[in-house]
N, C-alpha and C. Protein backbone atom coordinates (compact mmCIF):
# COMPACT_ATOMS: atom_id res chain seq x y z
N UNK A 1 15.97 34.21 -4.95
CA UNK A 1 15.19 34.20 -3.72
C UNK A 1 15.85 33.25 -2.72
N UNK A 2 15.83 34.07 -1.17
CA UNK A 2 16.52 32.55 -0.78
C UNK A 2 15.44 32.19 0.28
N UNK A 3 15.89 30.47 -0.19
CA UNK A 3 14.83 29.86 0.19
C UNK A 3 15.11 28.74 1.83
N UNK A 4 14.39 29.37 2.84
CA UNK A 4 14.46 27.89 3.75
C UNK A 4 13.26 27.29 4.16
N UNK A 5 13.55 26.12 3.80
CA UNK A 5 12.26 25.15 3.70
C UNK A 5 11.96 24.29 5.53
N UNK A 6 10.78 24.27 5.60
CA UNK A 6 10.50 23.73 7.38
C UNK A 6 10.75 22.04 7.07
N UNK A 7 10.73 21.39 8.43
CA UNK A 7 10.97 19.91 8.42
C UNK A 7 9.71 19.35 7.58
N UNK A 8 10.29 18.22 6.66
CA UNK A 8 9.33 17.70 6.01
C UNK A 8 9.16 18.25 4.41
N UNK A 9 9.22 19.58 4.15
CA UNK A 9 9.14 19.90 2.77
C UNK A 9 10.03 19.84 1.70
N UNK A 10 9.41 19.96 0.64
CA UNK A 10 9.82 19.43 -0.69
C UNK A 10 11.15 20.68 -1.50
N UNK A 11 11.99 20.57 -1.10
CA UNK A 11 12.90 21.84 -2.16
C UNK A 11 12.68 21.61 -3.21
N UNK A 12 12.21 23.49 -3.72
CA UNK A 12 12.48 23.67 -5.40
C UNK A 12 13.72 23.27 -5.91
N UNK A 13 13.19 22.99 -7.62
CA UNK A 13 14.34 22.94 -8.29
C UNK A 13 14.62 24.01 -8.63
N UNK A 14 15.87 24.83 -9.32
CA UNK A 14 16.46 25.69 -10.09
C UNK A 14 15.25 26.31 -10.70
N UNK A 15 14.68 25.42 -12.21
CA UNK A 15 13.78 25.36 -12.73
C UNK A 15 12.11 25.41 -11.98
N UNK A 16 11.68 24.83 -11.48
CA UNK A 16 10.60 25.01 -10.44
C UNK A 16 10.40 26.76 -10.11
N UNK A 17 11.72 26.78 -9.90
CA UNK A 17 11.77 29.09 -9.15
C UNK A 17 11.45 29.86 -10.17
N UNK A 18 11.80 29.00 -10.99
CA UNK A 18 11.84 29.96 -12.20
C UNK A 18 10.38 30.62 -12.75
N UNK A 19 9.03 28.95 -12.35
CA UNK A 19 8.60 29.42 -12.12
C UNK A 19 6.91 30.49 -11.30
N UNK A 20 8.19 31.20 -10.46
CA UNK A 20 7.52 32.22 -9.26
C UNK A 20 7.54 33.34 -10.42
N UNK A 21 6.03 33.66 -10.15
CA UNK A 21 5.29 34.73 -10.99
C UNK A 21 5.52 36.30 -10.49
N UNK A 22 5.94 36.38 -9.09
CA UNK A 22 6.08 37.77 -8.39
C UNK A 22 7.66 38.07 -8.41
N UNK A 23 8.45 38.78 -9.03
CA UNK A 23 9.35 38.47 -9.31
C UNK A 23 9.79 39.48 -8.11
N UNK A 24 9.10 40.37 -7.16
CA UNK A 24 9.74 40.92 -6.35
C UNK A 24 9.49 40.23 -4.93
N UNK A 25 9.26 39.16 -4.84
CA UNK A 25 9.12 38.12 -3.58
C UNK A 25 11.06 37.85 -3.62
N UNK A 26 11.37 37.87 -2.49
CA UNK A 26 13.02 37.58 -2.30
C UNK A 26 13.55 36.57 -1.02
N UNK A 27 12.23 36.19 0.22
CA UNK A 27 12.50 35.13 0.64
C UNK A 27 11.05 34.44 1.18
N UNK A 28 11.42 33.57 2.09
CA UNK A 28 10.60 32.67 2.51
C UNK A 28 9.46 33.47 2.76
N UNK A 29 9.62 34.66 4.06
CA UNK A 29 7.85 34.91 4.59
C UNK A 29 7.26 35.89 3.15
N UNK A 30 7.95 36.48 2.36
CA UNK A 30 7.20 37.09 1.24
C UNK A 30 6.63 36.10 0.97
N UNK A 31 7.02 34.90 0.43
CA UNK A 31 6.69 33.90 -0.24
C UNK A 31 5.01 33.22 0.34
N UNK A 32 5.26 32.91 1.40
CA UNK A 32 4.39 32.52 2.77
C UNK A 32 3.31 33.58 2.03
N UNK A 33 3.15 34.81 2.57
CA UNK A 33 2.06 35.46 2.17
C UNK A 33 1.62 35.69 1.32
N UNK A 34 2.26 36.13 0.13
CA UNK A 34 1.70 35.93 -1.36
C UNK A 34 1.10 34.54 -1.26
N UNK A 35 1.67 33.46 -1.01
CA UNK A 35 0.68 32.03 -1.52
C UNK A 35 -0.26 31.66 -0.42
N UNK A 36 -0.37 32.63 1.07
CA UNK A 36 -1.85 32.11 1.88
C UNK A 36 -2.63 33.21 1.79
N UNK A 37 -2.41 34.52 0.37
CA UNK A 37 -3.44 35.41 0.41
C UNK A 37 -3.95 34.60 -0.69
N UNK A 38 -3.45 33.75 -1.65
CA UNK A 38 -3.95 32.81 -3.16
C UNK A 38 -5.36 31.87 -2.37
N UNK A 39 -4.28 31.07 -1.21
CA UNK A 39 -5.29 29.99 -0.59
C UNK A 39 -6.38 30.66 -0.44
N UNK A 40 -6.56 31.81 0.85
CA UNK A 40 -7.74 32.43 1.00
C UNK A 40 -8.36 32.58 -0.18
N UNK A 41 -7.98 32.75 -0.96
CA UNK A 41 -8.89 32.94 -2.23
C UNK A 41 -9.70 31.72 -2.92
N UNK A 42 -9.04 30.83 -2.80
CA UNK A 42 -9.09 29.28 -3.32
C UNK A 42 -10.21 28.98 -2.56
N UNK A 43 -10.04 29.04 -1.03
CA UNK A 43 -11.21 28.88 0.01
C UNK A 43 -12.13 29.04 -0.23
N UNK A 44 -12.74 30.76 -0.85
CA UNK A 44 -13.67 31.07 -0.92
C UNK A 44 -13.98 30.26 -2.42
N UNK A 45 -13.59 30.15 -3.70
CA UNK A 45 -13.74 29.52 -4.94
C UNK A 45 -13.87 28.06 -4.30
N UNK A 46 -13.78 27.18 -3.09
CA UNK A 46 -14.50 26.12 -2.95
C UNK A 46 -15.97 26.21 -2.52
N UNK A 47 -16.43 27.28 -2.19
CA UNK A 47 -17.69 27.32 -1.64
C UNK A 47 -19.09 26.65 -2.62
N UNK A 48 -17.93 27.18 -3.96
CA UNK A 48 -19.43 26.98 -5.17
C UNK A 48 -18.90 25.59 -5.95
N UNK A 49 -17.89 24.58 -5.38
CA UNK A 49 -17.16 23.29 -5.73
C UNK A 49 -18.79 22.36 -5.45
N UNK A 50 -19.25 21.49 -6.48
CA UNK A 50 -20.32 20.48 -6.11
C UNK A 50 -19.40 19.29 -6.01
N UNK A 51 -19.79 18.44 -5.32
CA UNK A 51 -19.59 17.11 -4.58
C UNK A 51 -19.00 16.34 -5.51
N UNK A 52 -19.78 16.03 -6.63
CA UNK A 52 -19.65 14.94 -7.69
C UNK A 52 -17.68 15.88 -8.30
N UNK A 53 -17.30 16.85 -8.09
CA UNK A 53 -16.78 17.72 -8.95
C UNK A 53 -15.34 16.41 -8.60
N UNK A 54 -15.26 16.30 -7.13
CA UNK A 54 -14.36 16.32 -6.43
C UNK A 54 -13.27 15.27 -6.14
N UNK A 55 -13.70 14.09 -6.80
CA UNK A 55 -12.81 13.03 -7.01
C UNK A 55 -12.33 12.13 -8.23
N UNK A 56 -12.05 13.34 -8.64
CA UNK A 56 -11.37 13.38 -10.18
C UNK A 56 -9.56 13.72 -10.20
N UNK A 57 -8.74 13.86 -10.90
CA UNK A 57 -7.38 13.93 -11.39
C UNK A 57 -7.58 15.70 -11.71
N UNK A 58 -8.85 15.96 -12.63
CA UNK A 58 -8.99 16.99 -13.11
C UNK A 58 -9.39 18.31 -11.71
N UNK A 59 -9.92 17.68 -11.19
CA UNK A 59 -10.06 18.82 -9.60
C UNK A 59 -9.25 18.90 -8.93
N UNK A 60 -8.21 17.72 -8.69
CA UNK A 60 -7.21 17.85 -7.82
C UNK A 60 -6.41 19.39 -8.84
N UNK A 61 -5.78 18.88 -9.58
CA UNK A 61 -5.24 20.31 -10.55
C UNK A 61 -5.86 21.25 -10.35
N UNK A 62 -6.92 21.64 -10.53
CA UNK A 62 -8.06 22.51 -10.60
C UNK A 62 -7.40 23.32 -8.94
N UNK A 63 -8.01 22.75 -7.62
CA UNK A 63 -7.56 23.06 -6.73
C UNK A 63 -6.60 23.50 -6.58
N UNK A 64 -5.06 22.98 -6.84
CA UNK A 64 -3.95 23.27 -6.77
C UNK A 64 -3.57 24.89 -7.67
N UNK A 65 -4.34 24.74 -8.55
CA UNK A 65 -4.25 25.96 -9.83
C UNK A 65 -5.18 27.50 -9.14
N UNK A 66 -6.19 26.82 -8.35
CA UNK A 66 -6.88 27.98 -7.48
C UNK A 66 -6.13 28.17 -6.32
N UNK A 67 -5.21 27.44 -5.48
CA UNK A 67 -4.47 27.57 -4.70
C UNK A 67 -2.86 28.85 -4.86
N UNK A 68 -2.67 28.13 -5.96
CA UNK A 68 -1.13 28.84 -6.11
C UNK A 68 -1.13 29.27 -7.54
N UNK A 69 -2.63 29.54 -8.00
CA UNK A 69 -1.53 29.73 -9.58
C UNK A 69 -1.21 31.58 -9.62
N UNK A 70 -2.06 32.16 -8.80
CA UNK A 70 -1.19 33.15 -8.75
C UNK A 70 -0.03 33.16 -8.15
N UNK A 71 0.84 32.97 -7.84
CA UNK A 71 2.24 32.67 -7.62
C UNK A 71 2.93 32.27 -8.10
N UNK A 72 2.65 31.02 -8.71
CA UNK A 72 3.47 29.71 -9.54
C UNK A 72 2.82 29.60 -10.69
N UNK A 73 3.85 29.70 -11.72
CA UNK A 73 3.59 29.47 -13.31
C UNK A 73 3.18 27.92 -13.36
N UNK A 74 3.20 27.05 -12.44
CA UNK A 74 3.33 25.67 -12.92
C UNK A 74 2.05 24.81 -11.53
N UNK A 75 1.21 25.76 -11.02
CA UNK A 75 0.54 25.48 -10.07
C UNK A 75 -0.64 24.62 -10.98
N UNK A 76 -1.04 23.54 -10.39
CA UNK A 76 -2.06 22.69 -11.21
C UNK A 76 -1.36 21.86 -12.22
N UNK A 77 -0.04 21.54 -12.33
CA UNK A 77 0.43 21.08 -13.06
C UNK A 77 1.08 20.07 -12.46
N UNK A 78 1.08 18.31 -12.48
CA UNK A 78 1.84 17.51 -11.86
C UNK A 78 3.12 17.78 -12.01
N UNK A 79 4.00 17.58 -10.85
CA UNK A 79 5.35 17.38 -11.04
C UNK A 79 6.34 16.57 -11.81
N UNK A 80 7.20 17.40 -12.52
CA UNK A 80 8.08 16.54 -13.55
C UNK A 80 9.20 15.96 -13.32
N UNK A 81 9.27 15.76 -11.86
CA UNK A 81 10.63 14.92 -11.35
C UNK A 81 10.23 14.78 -10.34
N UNK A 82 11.43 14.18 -9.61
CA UNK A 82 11.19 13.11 -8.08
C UNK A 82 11.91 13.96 -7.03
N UNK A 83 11.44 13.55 -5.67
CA UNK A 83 11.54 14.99 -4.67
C UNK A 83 12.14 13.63 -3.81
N UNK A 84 11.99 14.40 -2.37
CA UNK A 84 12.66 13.40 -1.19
C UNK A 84 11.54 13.24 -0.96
N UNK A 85 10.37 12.44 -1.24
CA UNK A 85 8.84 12.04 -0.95
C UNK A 85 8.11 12.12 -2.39
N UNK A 86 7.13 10.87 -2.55
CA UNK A 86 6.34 10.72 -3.42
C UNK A 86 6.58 9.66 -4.41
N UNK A 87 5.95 9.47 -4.84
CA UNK A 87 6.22 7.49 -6.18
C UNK A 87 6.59 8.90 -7.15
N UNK A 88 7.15 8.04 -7.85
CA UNK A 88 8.07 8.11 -8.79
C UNK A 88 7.06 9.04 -10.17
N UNK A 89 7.14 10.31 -10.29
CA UNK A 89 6.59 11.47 -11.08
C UNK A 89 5.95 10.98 -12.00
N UNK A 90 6.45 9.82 -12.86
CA UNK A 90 5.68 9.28 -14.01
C UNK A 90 4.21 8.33 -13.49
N UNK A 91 4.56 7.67 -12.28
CA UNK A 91 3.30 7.19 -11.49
C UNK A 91 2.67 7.99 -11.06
N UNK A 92 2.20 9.43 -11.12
CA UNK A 92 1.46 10.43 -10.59
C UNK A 92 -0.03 9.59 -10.53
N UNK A 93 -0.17 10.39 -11.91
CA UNK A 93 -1.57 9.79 -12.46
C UNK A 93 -2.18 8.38 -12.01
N UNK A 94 -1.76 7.72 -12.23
CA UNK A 94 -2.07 5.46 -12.05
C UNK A 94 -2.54 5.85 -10.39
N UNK A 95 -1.26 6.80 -10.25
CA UNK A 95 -1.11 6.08 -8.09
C UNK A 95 -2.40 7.14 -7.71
N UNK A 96 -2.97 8.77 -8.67
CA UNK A 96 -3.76 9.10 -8.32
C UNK A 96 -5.02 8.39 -8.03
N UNK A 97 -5.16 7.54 -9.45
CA UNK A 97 -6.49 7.14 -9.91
C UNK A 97 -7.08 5.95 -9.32
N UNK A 98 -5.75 5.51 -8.62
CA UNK A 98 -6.25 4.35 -7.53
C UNK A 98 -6.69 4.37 -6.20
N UNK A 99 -6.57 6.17 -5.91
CA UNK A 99 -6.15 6.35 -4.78
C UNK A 99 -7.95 6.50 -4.45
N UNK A 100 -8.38 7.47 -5.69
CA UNK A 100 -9.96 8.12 -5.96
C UNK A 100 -10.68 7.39 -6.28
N UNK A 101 -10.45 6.22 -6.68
CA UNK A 101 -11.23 4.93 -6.96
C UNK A 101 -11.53 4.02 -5.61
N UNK A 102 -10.57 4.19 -5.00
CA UNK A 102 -10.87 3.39 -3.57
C UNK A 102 -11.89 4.11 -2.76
N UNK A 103 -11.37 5.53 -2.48
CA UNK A 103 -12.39 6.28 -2.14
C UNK A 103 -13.81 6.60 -2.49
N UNK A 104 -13.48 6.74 -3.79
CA UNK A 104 -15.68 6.49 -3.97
C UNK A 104 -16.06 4.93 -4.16
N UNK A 105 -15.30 3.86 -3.75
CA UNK A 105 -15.54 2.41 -3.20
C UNK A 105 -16.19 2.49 -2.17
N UNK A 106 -15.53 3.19 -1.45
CA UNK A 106 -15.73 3.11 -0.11
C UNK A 106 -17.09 4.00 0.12
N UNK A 107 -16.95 5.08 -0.05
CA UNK A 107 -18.11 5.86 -0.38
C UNK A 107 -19.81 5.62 -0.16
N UNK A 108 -19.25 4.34 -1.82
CA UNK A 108 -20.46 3.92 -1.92
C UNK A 108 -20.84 2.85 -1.59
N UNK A 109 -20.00 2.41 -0.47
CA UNK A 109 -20.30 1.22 0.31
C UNK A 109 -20.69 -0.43 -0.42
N UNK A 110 -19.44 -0.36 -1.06
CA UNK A 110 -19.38 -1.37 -2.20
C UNK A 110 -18.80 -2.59 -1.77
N UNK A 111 -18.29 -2.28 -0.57
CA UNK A 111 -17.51 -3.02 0.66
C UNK A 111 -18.36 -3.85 1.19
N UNK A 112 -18.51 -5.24 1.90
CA UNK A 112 -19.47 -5.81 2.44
C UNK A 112 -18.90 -6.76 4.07
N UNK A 113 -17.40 -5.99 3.79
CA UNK A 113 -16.41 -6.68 4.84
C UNK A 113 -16.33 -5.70 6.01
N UNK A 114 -16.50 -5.82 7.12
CA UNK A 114 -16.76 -4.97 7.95
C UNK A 114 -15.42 -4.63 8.30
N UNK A 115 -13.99 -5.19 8.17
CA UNK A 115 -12.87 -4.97 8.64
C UNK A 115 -12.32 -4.33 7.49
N UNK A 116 -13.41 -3.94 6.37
CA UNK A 116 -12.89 -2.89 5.18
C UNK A 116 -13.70 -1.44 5.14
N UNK A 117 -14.62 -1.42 6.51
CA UNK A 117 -15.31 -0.34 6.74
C UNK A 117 -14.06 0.66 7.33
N UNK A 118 -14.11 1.98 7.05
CA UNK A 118 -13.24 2.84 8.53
C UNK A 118 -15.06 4.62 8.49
N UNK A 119 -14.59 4.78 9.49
CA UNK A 119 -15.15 5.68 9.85
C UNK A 119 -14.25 6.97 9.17
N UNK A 120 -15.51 8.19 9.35
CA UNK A 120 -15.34 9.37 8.27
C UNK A 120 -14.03 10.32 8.67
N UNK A 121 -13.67 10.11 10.07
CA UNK A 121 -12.48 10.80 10.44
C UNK A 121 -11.05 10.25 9.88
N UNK A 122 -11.23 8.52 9.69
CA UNK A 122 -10.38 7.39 9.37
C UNK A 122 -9.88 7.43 7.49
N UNK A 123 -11.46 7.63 7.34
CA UNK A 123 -10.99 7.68 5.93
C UNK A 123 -10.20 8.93 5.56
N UNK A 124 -10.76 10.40 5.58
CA UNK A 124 -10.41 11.64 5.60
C UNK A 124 -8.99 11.86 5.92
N UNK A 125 -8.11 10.98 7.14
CA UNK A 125 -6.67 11.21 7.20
C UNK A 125 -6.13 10.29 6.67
N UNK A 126 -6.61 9.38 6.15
CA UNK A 126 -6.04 8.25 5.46
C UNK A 126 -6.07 8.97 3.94
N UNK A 127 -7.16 9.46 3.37
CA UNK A 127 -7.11 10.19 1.81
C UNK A 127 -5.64 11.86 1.83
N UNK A 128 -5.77 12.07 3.04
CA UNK A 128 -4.74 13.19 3.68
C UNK A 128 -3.44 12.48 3.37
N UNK A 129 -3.17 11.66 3.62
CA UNK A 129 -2.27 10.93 3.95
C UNK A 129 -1.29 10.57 2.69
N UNK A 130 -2.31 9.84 2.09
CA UNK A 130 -2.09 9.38 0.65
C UNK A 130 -1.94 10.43 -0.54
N UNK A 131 -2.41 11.46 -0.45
CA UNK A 131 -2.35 12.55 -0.93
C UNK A 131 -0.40 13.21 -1.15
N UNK A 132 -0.39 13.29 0.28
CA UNK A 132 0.60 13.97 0.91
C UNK A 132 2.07 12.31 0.22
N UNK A 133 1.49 11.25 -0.08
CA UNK A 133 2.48 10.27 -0.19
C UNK A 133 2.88 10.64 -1.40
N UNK A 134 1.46 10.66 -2.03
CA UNK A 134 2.05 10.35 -3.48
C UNK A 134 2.76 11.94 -4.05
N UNK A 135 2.14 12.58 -3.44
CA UNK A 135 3.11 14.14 -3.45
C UNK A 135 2.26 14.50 -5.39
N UNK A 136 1.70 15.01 -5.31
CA UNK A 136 1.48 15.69 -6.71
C UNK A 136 2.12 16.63 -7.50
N UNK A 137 2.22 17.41 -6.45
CA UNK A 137 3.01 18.90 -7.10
C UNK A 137 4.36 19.31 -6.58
N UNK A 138 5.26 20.11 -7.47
CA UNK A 138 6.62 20.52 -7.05
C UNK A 138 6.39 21.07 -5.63
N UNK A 139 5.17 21.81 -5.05
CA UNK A 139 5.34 22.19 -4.07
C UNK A 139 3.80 22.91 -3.18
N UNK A 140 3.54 22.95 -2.22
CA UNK A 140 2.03 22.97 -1.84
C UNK A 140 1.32 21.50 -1.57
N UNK A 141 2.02 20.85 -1.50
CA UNK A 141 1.06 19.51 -1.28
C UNK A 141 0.48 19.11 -0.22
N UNK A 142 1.17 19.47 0.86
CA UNK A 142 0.40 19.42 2.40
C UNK A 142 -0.82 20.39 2.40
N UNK A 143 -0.63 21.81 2.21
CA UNK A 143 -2.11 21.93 2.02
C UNK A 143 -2.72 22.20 0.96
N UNK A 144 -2.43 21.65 -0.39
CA UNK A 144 -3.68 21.14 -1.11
C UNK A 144 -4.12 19.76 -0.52
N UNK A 145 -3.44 18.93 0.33
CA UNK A 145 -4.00 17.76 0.54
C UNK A 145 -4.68 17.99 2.09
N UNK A 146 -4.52 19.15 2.60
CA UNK A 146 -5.55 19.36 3.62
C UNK A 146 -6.60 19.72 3.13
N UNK A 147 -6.60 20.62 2.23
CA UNK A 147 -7.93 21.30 2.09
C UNK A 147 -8.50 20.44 1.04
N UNK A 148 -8.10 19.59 0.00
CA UNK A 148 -8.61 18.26 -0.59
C UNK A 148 -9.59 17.72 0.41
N UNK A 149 -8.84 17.27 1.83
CA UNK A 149 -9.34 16.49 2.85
C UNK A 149 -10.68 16.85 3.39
N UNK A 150 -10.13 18.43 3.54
CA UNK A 150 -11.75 18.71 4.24
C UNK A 150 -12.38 18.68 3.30
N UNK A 151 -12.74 19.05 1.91
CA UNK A 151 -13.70 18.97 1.31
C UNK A 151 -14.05 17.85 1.18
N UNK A 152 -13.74 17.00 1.20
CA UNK A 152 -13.90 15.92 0.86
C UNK A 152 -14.74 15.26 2.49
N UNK A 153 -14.62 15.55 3.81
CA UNK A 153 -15.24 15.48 4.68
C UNK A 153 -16.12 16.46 4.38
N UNK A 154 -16.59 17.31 4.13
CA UNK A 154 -17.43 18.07 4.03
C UNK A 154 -18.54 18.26 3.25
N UNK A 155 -17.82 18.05 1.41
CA UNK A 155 -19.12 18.09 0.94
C UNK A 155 -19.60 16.17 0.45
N UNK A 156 -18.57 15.47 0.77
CA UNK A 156 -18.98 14.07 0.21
C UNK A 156 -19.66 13.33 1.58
N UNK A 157 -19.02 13.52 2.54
CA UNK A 157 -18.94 13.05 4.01
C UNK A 157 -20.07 13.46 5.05
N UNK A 158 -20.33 14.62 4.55
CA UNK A 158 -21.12 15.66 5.46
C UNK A 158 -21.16 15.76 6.96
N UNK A 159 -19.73 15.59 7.02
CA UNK A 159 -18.95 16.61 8.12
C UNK A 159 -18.21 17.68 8.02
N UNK A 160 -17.53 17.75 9.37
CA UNK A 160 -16.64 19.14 9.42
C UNK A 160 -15.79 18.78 9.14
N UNK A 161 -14.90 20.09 8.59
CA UNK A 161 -13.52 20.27 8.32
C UNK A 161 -12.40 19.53 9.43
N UNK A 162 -11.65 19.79 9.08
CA UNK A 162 -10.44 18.96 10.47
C UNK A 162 -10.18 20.07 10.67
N UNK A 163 -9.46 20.27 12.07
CA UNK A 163 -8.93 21.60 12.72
C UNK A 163 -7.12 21.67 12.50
N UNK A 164 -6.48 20.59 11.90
CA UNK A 164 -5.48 20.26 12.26
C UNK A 164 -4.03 20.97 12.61
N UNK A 165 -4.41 20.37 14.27
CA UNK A 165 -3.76 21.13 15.27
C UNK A 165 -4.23 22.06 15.53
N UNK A 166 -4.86 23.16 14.79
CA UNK A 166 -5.23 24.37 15.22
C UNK A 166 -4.12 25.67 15.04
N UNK A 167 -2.92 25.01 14.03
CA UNK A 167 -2.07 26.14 14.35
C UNK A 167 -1.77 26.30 12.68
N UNK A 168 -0.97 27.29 11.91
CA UNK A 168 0.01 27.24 10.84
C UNK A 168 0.66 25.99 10.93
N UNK A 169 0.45 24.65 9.67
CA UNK A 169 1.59 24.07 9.93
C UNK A 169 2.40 24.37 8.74
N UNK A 170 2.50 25.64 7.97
CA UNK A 170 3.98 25.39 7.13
C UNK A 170 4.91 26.57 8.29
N UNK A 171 4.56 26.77 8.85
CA UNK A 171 5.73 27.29 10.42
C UNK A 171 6.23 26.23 10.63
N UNK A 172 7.85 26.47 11.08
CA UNK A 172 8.38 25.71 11.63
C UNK A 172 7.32 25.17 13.41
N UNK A 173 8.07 24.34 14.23
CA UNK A 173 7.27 24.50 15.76
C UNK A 173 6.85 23.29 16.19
N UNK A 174 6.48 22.99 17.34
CA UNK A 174 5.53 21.94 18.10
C UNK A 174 4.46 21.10 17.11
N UNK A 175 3.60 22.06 16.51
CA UNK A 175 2.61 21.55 15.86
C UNK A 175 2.61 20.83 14.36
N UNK A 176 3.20 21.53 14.01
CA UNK A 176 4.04 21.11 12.26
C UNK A 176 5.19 20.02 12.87
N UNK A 177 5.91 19.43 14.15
CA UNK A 177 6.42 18.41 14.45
C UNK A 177 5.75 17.10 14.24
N UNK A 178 4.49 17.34 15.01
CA UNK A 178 3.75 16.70 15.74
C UNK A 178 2.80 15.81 14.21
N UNK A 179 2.93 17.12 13.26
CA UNK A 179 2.15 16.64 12.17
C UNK A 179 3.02 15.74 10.94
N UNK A 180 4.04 16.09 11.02
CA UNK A 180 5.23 15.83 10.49
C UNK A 180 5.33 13.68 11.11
N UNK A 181 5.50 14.09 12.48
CA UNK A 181 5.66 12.46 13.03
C UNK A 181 4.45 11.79 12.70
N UNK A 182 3.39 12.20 12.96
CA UNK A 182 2.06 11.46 12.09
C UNK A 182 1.96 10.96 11.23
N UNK A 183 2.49 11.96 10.05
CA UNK A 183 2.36 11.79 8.69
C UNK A 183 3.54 10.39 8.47
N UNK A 184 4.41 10.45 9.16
CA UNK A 184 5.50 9.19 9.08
C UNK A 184 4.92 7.68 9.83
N UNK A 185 4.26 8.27 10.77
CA UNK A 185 3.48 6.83 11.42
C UNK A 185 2.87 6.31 10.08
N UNK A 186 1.73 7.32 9.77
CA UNK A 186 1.27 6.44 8.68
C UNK A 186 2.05 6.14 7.88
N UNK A 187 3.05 6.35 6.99
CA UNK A 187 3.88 5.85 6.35
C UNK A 187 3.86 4.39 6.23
N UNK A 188 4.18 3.71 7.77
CA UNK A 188 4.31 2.57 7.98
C UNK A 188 2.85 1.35 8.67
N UNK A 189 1.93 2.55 8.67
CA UNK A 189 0.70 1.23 8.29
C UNK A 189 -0.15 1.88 10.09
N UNK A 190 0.44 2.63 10.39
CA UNK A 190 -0.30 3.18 12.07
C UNK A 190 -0.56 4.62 11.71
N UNK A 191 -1.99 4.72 11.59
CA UNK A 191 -2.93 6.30 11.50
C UNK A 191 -3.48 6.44 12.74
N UNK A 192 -3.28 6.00 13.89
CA UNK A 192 -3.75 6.84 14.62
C UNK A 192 -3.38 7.74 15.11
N UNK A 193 -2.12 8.37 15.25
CA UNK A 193 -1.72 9.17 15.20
C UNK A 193 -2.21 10.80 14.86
N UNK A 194 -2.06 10.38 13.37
CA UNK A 194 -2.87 11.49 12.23
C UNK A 194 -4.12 11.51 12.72
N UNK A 195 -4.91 10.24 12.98
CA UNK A 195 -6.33 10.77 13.59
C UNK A 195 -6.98 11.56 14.26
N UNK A 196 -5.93 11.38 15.69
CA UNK A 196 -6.06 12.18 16.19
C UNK A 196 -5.72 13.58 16.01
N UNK A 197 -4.44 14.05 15.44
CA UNK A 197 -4.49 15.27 15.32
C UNK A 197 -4.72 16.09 14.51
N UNK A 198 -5.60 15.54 13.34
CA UNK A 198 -6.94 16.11 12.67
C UNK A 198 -7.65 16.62 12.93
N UNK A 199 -8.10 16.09 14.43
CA UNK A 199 -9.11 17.05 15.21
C UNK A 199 -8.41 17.65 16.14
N UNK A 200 -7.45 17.32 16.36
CA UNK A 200 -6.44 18.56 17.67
C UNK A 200 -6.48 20.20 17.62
């Protein structure tokens, strides 16, 4: 299959292709559609997701496995090596469990420091964020860690989804730039960026 990947994403390995379950997919936009007719599907299989389900190690997989496992033999499965992004494959798990622990901290307002409060848009691209750092899977991680995000605004938060940008961002373009430079602000300790274009 040949593969070209947009700014920002993770290249398969050799092994990783191996394995793609549709063996008559041969480049990128086959690829594209087979795995956002899976998502749509995943979408609708979050509808009946309860709240408590959702900040676990075991749902993140779960998600990822309703996302792509028709496509990918290895969807829901952490990654077994190191990419150009993410802690180091064997820290998956630790860097997950700290990540979901802070979050239902915060949650449950266990905090009593007001400069350790953030608001629900703040937290939501900050859990986006961290998601997308620690990189879980060989591949799909931007949006399992969007659609992580909104649920997570949605059914824990009880808000709306983020719009972010409003466009395709695994297209190359303006908007997948724009999300791309965000995602690097935060990197270095500045989310507002991402904040804003969560709701853009």
């Amino acid at each position: 299959m040949k593969m070209n990947y947009p700014e920002g994403a993770s290249p398969l390995s050799p092994d990783e292709l191996k394995g793609l379950l549709i063996p008559t997919i041969s480049n990128r936009d086959e690829l594209d559609r087979w795995e956002q007719d899976n998502i749509l599907k995943a979408i609708d299989w979050t509808d009946k997701v309860e709240p408590d389900e959702i900040l676990s190690e075991s749902f993140m997989k779960r998600l990822h496995k309703e996302m792509f496992g028709d496509v990918w033999g290895w969807a829901g499965e952490f990654r077994r090596s190191n990419k150009n992004i993410g802690v180091d494959w064997k820290d998956i798990s630790v860097e997950l469990k700290k990540l979901l622990d802070d979050v239902r901290r915060r949650l449950e307002n266990d905090s009593s420091s007001v400069a350790d409060s953030l608001s629900p848009d703040d937290m939501g691209a900050r859990f986006h964020h961290r998601l997308v750092q620690i990189h879980l899977f060989p591949n799909g991680n931007g949006r399992h860690a969007r659609l992580a995000a909104d649920l997570l605004m949605e059914k824990l938060m009880g808000g709306r989804r983020f719009s972010w940008g409003g466009k395709n961002l695994s297209d190359e373009g303006e908007c997948r730039s724009r999300y791309i430079d965000a995602l690097r602000k935060a990197d270095t300790g500045d989310y507002a960026a991402l904040i804003e274009f969560v709701r853009s």
